[in-house]
N, C-alpha and C. Protein backbone atom coordinates (compact mmCIF):
# COMPACT_ATOMS: atom_id res chain seq x y z
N UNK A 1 0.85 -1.18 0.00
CA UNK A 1 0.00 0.00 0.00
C UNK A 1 0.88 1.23 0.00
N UNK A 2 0.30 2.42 -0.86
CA UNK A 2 1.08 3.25 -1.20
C UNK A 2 1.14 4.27 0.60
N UNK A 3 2.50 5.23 0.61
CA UNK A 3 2.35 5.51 1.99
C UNK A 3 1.23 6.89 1.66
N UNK A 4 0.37 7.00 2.73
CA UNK A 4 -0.54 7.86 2.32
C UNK A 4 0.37 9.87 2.83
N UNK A 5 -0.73 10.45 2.17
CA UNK A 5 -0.41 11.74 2.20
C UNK A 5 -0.60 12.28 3.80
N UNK A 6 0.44 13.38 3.96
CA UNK A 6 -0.09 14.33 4.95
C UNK A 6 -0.97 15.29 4.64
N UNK A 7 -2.12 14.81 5.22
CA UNK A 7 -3.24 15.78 4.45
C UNK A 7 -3.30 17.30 5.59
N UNK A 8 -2.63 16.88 6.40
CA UNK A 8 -2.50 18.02 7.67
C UNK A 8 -1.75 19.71 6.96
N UNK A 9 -0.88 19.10 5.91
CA UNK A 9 -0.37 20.41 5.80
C UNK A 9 -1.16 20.65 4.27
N UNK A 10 -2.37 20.34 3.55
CA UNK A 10 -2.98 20.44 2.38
C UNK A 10 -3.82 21.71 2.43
N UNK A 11 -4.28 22.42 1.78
CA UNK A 11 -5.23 23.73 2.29
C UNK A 11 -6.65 23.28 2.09
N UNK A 12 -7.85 23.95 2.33
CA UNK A 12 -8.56 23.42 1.44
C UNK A 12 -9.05 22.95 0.12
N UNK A 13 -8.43 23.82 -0.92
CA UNK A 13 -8.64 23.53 -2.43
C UNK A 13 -8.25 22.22 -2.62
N UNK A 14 -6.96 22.06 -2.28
CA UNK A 14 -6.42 20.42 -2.27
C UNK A 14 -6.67 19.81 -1.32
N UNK A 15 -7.64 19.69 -0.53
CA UNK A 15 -8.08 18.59 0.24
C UNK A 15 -9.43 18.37 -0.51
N UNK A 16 -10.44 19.46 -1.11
CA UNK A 16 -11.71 19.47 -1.87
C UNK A 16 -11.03 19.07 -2.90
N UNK A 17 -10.45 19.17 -3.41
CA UNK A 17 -9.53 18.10 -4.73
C UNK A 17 -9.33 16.59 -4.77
N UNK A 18 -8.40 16.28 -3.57
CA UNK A 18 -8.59 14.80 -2.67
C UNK A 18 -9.96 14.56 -3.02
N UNK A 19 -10.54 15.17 -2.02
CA UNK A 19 -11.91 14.45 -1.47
C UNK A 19 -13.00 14.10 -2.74
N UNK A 20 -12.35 15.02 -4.26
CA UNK A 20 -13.36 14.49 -5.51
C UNK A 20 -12.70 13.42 -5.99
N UNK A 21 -10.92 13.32 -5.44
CA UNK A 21 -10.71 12.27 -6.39
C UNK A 21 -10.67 10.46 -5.86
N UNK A 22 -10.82 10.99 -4.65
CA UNK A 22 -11.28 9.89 -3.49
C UNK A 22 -12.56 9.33 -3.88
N UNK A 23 -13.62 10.26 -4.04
CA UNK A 23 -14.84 9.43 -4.24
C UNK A 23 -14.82 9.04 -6.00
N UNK A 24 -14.59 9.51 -6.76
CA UNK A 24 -14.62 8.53 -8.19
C UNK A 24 -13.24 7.66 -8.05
N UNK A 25 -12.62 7.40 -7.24
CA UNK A 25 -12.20 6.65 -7.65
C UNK A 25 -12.55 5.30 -6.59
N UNK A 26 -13.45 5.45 -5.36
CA UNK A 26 -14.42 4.97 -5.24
C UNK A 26 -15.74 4.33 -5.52
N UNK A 27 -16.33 4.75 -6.67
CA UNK A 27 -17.17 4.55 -7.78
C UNK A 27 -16.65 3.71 -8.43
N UNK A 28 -15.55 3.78 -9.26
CA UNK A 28 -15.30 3.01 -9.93
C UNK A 28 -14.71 1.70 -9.74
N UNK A 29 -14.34 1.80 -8.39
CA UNK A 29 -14.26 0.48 -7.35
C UNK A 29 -15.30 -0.14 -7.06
N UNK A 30 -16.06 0.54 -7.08
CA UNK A 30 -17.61 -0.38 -6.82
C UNK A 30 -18.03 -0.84 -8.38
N UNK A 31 -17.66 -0.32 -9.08
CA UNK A 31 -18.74 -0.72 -10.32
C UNK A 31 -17.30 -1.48 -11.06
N UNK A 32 -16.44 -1.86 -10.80
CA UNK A 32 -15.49 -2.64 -11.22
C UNK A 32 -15.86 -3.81 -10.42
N UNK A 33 -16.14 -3.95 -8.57
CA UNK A 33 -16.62 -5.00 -7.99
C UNK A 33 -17.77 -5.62 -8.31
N UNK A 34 -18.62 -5.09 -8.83
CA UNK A 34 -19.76 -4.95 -9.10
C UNK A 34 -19.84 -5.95 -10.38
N UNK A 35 -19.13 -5.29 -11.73
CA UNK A 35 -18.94 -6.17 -13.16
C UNK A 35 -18.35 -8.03 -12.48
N UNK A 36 -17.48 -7.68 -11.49
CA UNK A 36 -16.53 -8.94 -11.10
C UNK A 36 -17.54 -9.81 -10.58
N UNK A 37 -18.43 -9.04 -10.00
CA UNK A 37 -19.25 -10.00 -8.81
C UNK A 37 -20.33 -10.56 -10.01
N UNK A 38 -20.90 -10.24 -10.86
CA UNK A 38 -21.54 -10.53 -11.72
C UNK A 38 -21.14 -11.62 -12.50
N UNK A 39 -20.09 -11.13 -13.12
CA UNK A 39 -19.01 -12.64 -14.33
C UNK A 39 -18.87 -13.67 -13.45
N UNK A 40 -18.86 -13.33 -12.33
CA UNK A 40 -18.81 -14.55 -10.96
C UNK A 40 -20.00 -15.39 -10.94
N UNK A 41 -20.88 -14.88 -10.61
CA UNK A 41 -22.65 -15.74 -10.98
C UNK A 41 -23.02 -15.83 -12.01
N UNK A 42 -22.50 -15.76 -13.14
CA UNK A 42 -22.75 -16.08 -14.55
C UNK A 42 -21.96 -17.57 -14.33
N UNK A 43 -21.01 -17.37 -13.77
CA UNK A 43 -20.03 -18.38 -14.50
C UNK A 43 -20.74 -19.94 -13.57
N UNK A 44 -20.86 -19.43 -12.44
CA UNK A 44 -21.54 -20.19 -11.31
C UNK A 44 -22.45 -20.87 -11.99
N UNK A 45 -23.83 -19.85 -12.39
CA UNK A 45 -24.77 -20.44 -12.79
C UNK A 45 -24.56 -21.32 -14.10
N UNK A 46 -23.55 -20.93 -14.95
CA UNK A 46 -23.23 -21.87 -16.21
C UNK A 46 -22.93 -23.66 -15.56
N UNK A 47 -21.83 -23.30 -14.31
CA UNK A 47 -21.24 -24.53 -13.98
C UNK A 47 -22.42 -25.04 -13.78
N UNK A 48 -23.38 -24.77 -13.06
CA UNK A 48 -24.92 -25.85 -12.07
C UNK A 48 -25.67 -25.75 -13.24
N UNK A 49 -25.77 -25.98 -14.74
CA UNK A 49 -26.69 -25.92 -15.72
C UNK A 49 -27.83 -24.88 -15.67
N UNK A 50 -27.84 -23.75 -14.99
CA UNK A 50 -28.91 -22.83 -14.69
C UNK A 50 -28.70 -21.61 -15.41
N UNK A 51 -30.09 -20.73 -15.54
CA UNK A 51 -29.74 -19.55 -16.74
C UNK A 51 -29.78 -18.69 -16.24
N UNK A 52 -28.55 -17.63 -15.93
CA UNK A 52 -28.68 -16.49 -15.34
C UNK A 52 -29.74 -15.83 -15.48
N UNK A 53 -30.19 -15.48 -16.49
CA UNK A 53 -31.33 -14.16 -16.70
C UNK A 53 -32.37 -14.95 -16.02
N UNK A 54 -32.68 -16.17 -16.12
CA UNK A 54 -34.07 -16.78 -15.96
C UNK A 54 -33.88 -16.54 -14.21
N UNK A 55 -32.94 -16.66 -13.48
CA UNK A 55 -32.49 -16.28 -12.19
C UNK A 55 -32.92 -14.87 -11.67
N UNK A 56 -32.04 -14.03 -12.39
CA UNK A 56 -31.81 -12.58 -12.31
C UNK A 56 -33.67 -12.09 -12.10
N UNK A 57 -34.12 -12.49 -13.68
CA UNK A 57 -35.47 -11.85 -13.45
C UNK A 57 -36.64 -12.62 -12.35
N UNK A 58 -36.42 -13.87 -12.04
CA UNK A 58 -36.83 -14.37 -10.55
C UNK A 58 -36.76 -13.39 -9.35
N UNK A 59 -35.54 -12.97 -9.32
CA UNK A 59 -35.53 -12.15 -8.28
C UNK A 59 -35.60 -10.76 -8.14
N UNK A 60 -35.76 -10.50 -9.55
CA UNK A 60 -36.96 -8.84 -9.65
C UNK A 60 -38.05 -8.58 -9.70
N UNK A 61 -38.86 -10.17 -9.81
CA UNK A 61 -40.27 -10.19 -9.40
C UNK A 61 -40.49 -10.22 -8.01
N UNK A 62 -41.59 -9.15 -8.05
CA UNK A 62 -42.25 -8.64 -7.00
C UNK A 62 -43.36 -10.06 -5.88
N UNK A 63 -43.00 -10.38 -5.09
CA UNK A 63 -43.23 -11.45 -4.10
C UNK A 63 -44.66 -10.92 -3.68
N UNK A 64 -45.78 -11.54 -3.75
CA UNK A 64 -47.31 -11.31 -3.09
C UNK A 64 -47.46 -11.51 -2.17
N UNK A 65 -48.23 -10.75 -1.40
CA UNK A 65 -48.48 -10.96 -0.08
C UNK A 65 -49.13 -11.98 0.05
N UNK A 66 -49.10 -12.81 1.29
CA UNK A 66 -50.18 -13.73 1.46
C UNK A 66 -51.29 -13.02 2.36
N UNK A 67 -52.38 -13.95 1.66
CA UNK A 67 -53.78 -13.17 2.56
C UNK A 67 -53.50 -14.12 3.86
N UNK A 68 -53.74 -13.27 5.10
CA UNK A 68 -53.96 -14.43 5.95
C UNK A 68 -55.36 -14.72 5.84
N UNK A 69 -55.38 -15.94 6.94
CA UNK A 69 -56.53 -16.88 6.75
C UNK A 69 -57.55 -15.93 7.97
N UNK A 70 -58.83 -16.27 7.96
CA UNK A 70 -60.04 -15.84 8.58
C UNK A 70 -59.72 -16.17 9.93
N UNK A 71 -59.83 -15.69 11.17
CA UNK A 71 -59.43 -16.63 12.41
C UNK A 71 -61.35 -16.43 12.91
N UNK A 72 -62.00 -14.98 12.53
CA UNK A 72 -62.70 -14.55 13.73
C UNK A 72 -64.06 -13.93 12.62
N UNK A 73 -65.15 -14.25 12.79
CA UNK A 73 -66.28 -13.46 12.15
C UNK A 73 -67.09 -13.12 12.78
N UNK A 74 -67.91 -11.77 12.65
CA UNK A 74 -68.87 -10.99 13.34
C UNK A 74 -70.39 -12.34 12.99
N UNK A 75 -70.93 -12.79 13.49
CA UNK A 75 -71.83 -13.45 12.96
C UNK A 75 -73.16 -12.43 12.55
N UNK A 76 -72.96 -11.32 12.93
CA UNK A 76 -74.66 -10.10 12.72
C UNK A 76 -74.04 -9.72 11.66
N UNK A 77 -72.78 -9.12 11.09
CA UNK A 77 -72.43 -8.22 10.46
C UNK A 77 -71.40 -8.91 9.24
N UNK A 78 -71.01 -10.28 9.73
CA UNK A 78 -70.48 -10.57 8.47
C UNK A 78 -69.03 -9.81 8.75
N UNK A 79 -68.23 -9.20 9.37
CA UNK A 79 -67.22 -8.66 9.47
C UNK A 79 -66.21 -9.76 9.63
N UNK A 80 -64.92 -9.77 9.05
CA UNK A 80 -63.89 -10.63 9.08
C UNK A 80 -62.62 -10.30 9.95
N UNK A 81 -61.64 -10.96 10.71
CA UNK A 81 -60.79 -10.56 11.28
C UNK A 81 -59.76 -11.99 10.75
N UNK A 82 -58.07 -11.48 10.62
CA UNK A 82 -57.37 -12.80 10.44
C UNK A 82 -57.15 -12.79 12.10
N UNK A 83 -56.99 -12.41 12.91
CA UNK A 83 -56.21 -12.13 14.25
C UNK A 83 -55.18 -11.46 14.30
N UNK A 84 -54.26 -10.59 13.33
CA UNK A 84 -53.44 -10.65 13.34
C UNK A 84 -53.52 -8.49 13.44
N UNK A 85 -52.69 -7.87 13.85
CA UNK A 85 -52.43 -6.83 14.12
C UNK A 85 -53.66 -6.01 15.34
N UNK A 86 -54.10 -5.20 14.77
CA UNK A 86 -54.84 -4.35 16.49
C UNK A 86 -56.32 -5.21 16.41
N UNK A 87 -56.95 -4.96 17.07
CA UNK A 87 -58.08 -5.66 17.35
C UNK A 87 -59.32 -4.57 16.30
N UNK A 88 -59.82 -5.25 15.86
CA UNK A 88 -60.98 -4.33 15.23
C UNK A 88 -61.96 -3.80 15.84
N UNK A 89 -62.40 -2.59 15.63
CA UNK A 89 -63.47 -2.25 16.53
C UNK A 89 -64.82 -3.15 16.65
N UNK A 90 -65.04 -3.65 16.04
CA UNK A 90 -66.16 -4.77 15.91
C UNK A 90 -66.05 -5.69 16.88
N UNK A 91 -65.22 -6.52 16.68
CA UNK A 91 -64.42 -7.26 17.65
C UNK A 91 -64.49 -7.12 19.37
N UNK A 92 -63.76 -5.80 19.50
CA UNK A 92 -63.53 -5.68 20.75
C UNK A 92 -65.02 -5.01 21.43
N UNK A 93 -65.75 -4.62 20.85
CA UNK A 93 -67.15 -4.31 20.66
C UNK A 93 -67.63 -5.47 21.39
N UNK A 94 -67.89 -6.42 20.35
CA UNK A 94 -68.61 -8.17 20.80
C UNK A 94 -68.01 -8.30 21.81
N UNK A 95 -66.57 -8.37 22.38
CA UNK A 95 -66.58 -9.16 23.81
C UNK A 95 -66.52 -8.08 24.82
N UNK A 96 -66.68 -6.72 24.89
CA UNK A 96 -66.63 -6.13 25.70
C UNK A 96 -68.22 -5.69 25.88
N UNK A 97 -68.96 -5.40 25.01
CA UNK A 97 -70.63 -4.86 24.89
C UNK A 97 -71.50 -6.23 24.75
N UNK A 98 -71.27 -6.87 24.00
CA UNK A 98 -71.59 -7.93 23.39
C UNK A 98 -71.75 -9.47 24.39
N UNK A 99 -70.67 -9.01 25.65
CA UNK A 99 -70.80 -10.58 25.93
C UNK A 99 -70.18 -11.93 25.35
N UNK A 100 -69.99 -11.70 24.34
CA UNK A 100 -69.24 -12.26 23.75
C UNK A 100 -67.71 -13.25 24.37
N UNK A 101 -67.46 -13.74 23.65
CA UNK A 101 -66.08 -14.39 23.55
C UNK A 101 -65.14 -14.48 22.55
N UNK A 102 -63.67 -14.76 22.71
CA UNK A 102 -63.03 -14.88 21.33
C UNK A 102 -63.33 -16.13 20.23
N UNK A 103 -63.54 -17.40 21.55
CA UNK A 103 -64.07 -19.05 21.30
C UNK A 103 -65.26 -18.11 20.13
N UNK A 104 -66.47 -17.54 20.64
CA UNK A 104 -67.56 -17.40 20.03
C UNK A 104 -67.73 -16.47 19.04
N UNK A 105 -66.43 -16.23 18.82
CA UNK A 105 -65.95 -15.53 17.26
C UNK A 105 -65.15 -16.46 16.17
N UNK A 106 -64.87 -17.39 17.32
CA UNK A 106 -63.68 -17.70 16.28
C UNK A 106 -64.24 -18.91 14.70
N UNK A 107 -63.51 -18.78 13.84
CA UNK A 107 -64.59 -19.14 12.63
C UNK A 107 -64.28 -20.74 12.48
């Protein structure tokens, strides 16, 4: 490694000089790692009989949510709950006004 500079005695112009030629040549360290890391999983995927692109665009498709499943239904109103995040006002309605239970929600 080259011995680095005393940047202590630099003024500002040449340290704002540094500091532009520090970051492109940063950039181009990344996008040189970047090309490398790529020819790397090409070559990978050649060795295991698999097709890069058919890969690549796998994993730029957008993943769907899953619906969760029904846990809880209003039986008057037909209202649905999975169980999962705050309690619905419906819900907490039935077992607090209602008498209710969670058992006597649950679907």
């Amino acid at each position: 490694m080259a011995a680095m500079p005393n940047i202590k005695n630099l003024d500002l112009k040449q340290l704002q000089d540094l500091h532009e030629l520090v970051g492109e040549r940063i950039e181009e360290m990344k996008i040189e790692a970047e090309a490398e890391f790529i020819a790397e999983m090409q070559q990978l995927a050649d060795e295991r009989g698999l097709d890069y692109s058919t890969i690549v665009k796998s994993m730029k498709q957008k993943k769907s949510k899953s619906v969760a499943a029904v846990k809880y239904k209003d039986p008057d109103t037909g209202k649905t709950w999975s169980g999962r995040g705050r309690r619905p006002a419906w819900f907490v309605e039935a077992i607090e006004q209602g008498g209710k239970t969670e058992k006597d929600l649950a679907v």
